[in-house]
C-alpha atoms as a PDB file:
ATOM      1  CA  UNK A   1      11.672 -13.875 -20.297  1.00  0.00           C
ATOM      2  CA  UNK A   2      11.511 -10.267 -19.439  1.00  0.00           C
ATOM      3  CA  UNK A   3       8.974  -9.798 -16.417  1.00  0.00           C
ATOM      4  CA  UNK A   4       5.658  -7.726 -16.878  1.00  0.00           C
ATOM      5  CA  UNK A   5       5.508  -5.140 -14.147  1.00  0.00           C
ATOM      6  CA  UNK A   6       2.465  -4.553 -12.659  1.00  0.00           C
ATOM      7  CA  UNK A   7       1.702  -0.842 -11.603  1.00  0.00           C
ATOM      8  CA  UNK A   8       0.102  -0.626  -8.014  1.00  0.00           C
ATOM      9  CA  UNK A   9      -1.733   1.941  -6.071  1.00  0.00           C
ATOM     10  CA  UNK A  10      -2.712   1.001  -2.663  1.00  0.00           C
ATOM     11  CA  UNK A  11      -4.453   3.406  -0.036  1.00  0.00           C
ATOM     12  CA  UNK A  12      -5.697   2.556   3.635  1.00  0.00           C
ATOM     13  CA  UNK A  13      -7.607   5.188   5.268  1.00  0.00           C
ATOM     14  CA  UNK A  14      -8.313   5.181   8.906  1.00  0.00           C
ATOM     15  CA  UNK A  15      -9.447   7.996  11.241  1.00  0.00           C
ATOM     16  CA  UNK A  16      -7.905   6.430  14.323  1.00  0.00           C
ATOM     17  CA  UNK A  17      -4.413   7.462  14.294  1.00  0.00           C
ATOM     18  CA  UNK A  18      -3.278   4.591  17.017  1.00  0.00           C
ATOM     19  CA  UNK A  19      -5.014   2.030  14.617  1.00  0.00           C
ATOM     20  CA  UNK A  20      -3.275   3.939  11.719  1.00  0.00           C
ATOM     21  CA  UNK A  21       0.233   3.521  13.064  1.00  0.00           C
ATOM     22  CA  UNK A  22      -0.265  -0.353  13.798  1.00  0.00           C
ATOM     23  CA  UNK A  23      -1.423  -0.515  10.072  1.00  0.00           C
ATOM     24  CA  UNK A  24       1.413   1.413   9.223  1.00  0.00           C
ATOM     25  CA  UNK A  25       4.324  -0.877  11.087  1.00  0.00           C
ATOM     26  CA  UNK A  26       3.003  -4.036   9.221  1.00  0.00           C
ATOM     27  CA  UNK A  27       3.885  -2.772   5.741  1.00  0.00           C
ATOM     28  CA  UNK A  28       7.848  -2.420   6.759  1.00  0.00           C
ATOM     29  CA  UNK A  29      10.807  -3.602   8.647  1.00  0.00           C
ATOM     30  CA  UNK A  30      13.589  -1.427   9.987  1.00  0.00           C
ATOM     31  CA  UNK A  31      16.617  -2.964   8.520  1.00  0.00           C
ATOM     32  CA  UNK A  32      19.658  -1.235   9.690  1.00  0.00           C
ATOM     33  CA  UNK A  33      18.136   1.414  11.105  1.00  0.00           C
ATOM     34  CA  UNK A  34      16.520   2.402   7.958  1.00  0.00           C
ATOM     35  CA  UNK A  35      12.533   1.658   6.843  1.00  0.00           C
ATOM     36  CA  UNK A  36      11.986  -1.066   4.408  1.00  0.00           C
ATOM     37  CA  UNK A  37       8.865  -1.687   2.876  1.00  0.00           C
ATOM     38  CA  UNK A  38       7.954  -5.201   2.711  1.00  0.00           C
ATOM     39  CA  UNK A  39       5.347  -7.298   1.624  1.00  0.00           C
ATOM     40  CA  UNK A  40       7.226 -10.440   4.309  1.00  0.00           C
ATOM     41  CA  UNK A  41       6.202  -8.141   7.749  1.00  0.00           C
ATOM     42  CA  UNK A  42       2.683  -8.810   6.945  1.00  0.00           C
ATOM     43  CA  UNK A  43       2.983 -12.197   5.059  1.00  0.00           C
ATOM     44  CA  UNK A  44       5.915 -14.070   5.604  1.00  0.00           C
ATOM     45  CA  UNK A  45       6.728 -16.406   2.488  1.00  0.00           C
ATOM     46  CA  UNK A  46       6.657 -20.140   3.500  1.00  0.00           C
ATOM     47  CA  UNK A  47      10.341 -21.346   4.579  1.00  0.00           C
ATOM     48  CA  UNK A  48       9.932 -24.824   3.828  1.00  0.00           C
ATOM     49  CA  UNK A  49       7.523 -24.657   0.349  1.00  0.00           C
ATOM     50  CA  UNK A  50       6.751 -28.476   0.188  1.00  0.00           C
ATOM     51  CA  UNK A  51       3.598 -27.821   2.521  1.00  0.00           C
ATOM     52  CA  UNK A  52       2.416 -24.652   0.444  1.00  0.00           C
ATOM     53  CA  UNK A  53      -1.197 -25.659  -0.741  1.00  0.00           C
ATOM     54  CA  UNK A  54      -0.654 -29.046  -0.546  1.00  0.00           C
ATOM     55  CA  UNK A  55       2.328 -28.950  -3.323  1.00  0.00           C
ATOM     56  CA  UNK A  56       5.987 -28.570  -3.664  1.00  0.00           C
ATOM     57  CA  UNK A  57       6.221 -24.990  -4.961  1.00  0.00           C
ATOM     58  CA  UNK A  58       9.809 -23.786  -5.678  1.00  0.00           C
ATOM     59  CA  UNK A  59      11.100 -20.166  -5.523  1.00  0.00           C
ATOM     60  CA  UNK A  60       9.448 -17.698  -6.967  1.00  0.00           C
ATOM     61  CA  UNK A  61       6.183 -19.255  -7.341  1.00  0.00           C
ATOM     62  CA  UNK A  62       5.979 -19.587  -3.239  1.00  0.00           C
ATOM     63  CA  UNK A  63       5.807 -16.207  -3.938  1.00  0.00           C
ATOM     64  CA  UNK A  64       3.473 -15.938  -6.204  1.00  0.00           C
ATOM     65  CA  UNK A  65       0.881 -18.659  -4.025  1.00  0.00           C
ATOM     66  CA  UNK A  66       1.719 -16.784  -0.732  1.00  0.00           C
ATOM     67  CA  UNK A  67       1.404 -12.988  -1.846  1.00  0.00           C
ATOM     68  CA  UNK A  68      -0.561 -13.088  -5.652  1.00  0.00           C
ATOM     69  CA  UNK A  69       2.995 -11.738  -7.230  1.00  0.00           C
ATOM     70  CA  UNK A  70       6.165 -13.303  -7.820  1.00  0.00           C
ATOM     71  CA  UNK A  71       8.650 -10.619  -5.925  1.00  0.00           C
ATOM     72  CA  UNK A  72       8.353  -7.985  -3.037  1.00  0.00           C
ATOM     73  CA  UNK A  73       7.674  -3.943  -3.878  1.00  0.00           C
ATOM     74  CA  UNK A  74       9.656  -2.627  -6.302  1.00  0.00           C
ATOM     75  CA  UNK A  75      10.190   1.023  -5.862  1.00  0.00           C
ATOM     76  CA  UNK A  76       7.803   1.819  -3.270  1.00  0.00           C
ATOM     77  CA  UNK A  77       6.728   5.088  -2.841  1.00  0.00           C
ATOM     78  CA  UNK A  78       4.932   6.379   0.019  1.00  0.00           C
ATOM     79  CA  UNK A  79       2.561   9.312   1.144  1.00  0.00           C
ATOM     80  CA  UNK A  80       1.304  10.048   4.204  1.00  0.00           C
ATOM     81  CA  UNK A  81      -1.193  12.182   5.243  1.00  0.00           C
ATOM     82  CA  UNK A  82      -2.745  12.318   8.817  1.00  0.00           C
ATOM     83  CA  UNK A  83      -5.583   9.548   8.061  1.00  0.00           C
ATOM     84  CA  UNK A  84      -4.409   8.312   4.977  1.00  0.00           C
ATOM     85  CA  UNK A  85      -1.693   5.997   3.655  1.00  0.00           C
ATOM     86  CA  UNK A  86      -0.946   5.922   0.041  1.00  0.00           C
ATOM     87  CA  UNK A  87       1.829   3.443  -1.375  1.00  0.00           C
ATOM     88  CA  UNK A  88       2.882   3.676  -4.625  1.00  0.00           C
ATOM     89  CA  UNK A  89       4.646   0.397  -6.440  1.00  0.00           C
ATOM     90  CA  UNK A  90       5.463  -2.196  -9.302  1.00  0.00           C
ATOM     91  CA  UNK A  91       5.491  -5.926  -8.683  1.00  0.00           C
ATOM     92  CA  UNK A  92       6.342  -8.357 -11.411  1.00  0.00           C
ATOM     93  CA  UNK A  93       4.001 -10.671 -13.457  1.00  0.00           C
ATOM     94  CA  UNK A  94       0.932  -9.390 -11.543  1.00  0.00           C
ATOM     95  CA  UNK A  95      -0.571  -7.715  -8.591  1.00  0.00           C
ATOM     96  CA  UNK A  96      -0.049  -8.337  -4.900  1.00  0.00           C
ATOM     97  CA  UNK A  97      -3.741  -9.447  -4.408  1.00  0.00           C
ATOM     98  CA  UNK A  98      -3.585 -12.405  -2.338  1.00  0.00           C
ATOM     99  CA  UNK A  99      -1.221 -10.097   0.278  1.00  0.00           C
ATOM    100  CA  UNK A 100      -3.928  -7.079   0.189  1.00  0.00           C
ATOM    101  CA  UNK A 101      -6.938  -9.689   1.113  1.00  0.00           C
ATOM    102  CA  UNK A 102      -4.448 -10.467   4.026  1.00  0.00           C
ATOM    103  CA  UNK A 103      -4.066  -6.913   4.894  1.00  0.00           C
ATOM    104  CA  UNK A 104      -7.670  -6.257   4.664  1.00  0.00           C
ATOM    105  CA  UNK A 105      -8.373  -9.441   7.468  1.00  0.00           C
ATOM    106  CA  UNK A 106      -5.981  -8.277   9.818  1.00  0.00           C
ATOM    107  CA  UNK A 107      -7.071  -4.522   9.354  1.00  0.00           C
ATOM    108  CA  UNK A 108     -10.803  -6.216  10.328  1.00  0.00           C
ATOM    109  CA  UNK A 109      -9.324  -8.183  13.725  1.00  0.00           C
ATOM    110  CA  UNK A 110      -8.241  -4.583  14.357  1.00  0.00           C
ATOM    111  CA  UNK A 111     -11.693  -3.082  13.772  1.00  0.00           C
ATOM    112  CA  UNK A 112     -13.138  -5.738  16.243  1.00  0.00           C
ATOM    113  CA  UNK A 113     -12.129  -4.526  19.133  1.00  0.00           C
ATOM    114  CA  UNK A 114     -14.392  -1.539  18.686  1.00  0.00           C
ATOM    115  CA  UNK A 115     -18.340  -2.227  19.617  1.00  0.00           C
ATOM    116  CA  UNK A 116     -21.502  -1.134  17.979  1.00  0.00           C
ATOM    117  CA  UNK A 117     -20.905   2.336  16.023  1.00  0.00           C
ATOM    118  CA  UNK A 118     -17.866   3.732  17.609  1.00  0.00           C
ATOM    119  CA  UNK A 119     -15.592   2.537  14.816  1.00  0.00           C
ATOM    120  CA  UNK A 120     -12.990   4.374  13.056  1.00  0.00           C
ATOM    121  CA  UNK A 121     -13.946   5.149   9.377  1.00  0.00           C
ATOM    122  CA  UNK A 122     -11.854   2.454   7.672  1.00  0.00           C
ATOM    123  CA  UNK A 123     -11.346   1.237   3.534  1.00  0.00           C
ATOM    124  CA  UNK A 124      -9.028   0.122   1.536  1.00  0.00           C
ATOM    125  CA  UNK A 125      -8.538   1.055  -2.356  1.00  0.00           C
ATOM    126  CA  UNK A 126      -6.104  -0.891  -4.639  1.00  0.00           C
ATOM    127  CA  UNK A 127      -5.699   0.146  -8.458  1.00  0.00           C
ATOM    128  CA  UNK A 128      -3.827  -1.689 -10.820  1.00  0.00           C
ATOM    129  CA  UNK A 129      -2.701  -1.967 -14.103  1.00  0.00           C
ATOM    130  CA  UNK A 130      -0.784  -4.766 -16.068  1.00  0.00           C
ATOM    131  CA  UNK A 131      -0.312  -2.851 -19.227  1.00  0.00           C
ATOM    132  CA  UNK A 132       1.830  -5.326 -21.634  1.00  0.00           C
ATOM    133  CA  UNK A 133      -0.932  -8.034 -20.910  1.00  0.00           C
ATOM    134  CA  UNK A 134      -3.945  -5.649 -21.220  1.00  0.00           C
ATOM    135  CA  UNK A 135      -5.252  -6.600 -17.532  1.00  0.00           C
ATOM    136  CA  UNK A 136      -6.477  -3.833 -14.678  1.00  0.00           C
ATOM    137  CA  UNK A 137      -7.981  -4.441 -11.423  1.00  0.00           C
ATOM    138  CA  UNK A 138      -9.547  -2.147  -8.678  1.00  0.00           C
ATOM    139  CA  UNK A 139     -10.542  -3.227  -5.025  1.00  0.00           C
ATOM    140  CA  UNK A 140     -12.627  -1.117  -2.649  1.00  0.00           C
ATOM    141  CA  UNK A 141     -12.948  -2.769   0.759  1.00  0.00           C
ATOM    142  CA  UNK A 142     -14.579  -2.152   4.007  1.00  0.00           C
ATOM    143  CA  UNK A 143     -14.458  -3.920   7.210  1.00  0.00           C
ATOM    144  CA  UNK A 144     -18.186  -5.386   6.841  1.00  0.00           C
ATOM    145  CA  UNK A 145     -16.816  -6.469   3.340  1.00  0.00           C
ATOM    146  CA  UNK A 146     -15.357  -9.457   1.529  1.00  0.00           C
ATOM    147  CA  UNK A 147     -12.393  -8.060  -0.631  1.00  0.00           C
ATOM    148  CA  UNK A 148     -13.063  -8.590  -4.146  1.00  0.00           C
ATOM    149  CA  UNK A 149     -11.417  -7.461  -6.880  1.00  0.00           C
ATOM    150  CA  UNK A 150     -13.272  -6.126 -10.035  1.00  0.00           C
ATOM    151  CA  UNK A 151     -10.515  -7.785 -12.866  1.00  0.00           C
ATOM    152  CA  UNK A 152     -11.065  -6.144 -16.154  1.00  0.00           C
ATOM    153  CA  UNK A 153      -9.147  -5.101 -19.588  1.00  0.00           C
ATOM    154  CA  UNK A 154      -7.901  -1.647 -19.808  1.00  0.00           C
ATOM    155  CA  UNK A 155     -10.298  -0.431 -21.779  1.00  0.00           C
ATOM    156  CA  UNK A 156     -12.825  -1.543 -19.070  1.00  0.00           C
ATOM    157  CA  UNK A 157     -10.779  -0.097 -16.166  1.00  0.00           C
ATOM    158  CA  UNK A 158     -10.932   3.039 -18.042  1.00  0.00           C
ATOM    159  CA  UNK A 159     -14.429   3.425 -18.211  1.00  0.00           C
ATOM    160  CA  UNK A 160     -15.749   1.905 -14.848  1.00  0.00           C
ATOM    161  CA  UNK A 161     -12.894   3.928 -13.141  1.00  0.00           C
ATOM    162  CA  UNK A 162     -13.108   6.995 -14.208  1.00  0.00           C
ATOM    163  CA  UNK A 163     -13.943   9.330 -11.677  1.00  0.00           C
ATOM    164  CA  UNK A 164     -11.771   7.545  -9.245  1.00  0.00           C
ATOM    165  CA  UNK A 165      -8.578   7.436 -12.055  1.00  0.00           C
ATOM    166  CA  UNK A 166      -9.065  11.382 -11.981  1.00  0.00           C
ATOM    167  CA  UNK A 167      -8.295  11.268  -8.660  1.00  0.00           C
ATOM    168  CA  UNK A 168      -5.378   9.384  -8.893  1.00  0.00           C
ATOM    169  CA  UNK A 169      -4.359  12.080 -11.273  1.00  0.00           C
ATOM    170  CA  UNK A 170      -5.106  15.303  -9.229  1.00  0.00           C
ATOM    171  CA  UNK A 171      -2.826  13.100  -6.171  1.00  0.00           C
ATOM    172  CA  UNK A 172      -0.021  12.779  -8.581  1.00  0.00           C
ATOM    173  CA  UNK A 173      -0.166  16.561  -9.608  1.00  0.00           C
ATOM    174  CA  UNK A 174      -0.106  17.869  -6.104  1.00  0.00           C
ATOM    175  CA  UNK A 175       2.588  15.096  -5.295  1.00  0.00           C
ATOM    176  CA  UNK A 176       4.700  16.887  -8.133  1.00  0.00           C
ATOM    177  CA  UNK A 177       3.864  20.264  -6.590  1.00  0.00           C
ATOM    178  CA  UNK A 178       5.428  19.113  -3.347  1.00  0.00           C
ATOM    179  CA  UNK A 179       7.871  17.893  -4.923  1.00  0.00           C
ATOM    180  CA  UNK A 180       9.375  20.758  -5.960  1.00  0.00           C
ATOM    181  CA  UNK A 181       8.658  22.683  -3.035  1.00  0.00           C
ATOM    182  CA  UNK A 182      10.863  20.327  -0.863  1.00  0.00           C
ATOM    183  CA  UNK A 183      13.643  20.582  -4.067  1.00  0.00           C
ATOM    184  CA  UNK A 184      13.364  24.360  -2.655  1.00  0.00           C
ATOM    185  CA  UNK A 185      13.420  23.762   0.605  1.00  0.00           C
ATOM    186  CA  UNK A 186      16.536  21.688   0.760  1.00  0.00           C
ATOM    187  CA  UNK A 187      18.302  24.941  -0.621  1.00  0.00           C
ATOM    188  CA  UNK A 188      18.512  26.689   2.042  1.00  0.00           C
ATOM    189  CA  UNK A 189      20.206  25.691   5.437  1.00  0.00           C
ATOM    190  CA  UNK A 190      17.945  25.433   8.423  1.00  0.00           C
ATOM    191  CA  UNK A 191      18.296  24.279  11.996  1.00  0.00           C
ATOM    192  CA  UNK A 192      16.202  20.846  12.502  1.00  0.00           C
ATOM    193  CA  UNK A 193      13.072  21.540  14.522  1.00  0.00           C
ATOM    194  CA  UNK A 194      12.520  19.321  17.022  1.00  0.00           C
ATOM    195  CA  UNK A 195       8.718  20.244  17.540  1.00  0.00           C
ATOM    196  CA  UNK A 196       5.722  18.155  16.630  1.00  0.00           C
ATOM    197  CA  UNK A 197       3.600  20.869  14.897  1.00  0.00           C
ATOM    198  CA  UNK A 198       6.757  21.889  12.356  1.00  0.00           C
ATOM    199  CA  UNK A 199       7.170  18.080  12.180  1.00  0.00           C
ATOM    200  CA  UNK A 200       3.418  17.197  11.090  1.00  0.00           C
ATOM    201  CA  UNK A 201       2.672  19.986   8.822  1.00  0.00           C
ATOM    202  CA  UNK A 202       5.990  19.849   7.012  1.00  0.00           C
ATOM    203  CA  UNK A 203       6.356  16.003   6.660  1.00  0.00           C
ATOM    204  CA  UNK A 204       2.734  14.065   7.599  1.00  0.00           C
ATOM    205  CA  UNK A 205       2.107  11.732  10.813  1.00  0.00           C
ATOM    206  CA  UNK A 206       5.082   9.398   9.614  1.00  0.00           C
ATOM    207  CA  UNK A 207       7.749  11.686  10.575  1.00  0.00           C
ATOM    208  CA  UNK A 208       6.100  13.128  13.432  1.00  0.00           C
ATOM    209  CA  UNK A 209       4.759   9.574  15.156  1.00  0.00           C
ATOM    210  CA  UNK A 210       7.365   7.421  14.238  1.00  0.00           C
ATOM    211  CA  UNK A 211      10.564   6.439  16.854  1.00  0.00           C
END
């Protein structure tokens, strides 16, 4: 059976960048010496899937139980701006829902540690769309927030979603636009700059923070 993909837009916006970063490492592993975005940092999938819920599960559907999809991101594709994360993927036969709710809890042990009103402005948004079965979902999420996910037809999505889909559009224009600009840039041969400032403005807070 060929698998339905599931298109996925997930952003995570937080205005403390040492929170940000520690957000940031749990959505990849460095696998020879190269970044690999990974749904098993965060979420491991059970080794041994006879205890999983009780039930003997076999591979995928461990999967599936553990992380709400039945395989990892499939062509991720990230952006990075200074308090924003944005990753663009596909999964197959449904959304990674059950993995964002995790992400969401540990993003809120995070948020503990500040008191009172001194928190960093923190939400996560998660768009998708599961075209060949006519099923969309959105979550908005907050740390003083259960995550639940609005589950809807397309048509619905459409409709309730809007103003927010707009703005998924606009992103993906100005993506484009930078797109091409780097296409440019790679023309013509330059020196690396080894300075933060050149660093950040050229490439966002991933290419400037990270090791």
């Amino acid at each position: 059976m060929m698998p339905h993909y599931c298109d996925n837009r997930l952003k995570i916006h937080c205005d403390d960048r040492q929170m940000m970063e520690t957000i940031h490492r749990l959505l990849y592993e460095r696998v020879n010496g190269k970044l690999e975005y990974t749904m098993n940092k965060l979420l491991p999938v059970p080794i041994d899937s006879s205890t999983l819920l009780g039930y003997r599960v076999q591979d995928p559907y461990k999967k599936l139980y553990s992380w709400g999809t039945r395989r990892d991101f499939c062509w991720p594709e990230l952006r990075t701006d200074k308090d924003e994360i944005t990753l663009k993927y596909h999964t197959k036969f449904g959304p990674n829902n059950l993995w964002v709710s995790e992400l969401c809890s540990q993003i809120f042990v995070m948020n503990e540690k500040f008191t009172g009103n001194t928190g960093p402005k923190t939400f996560v948004k998660h768009h998708f769309t599961l075209c060949e079965v006519d099923q969309a979902g959105y979550l908005y999420w907050e740390p003083d927030m259960d995550p639940k996910y609005d589950w809807c037809s397309l048509d619905e999505y459409e409709s309730r979603y809007e103003k927010e889909i707009q703005v998924l559009i606009e992103e993906d224009r100005r993506d484009m636009e930078v797109f091409e600009f780097h296409l440019e840039d790679l023309l013509v041969e330059e020196p690396y700059e080894d300075d933060f400032e050149i660093r950040f403005q050229r490439y966002g807070w991933e290419m400037a923070y990270l090791p």
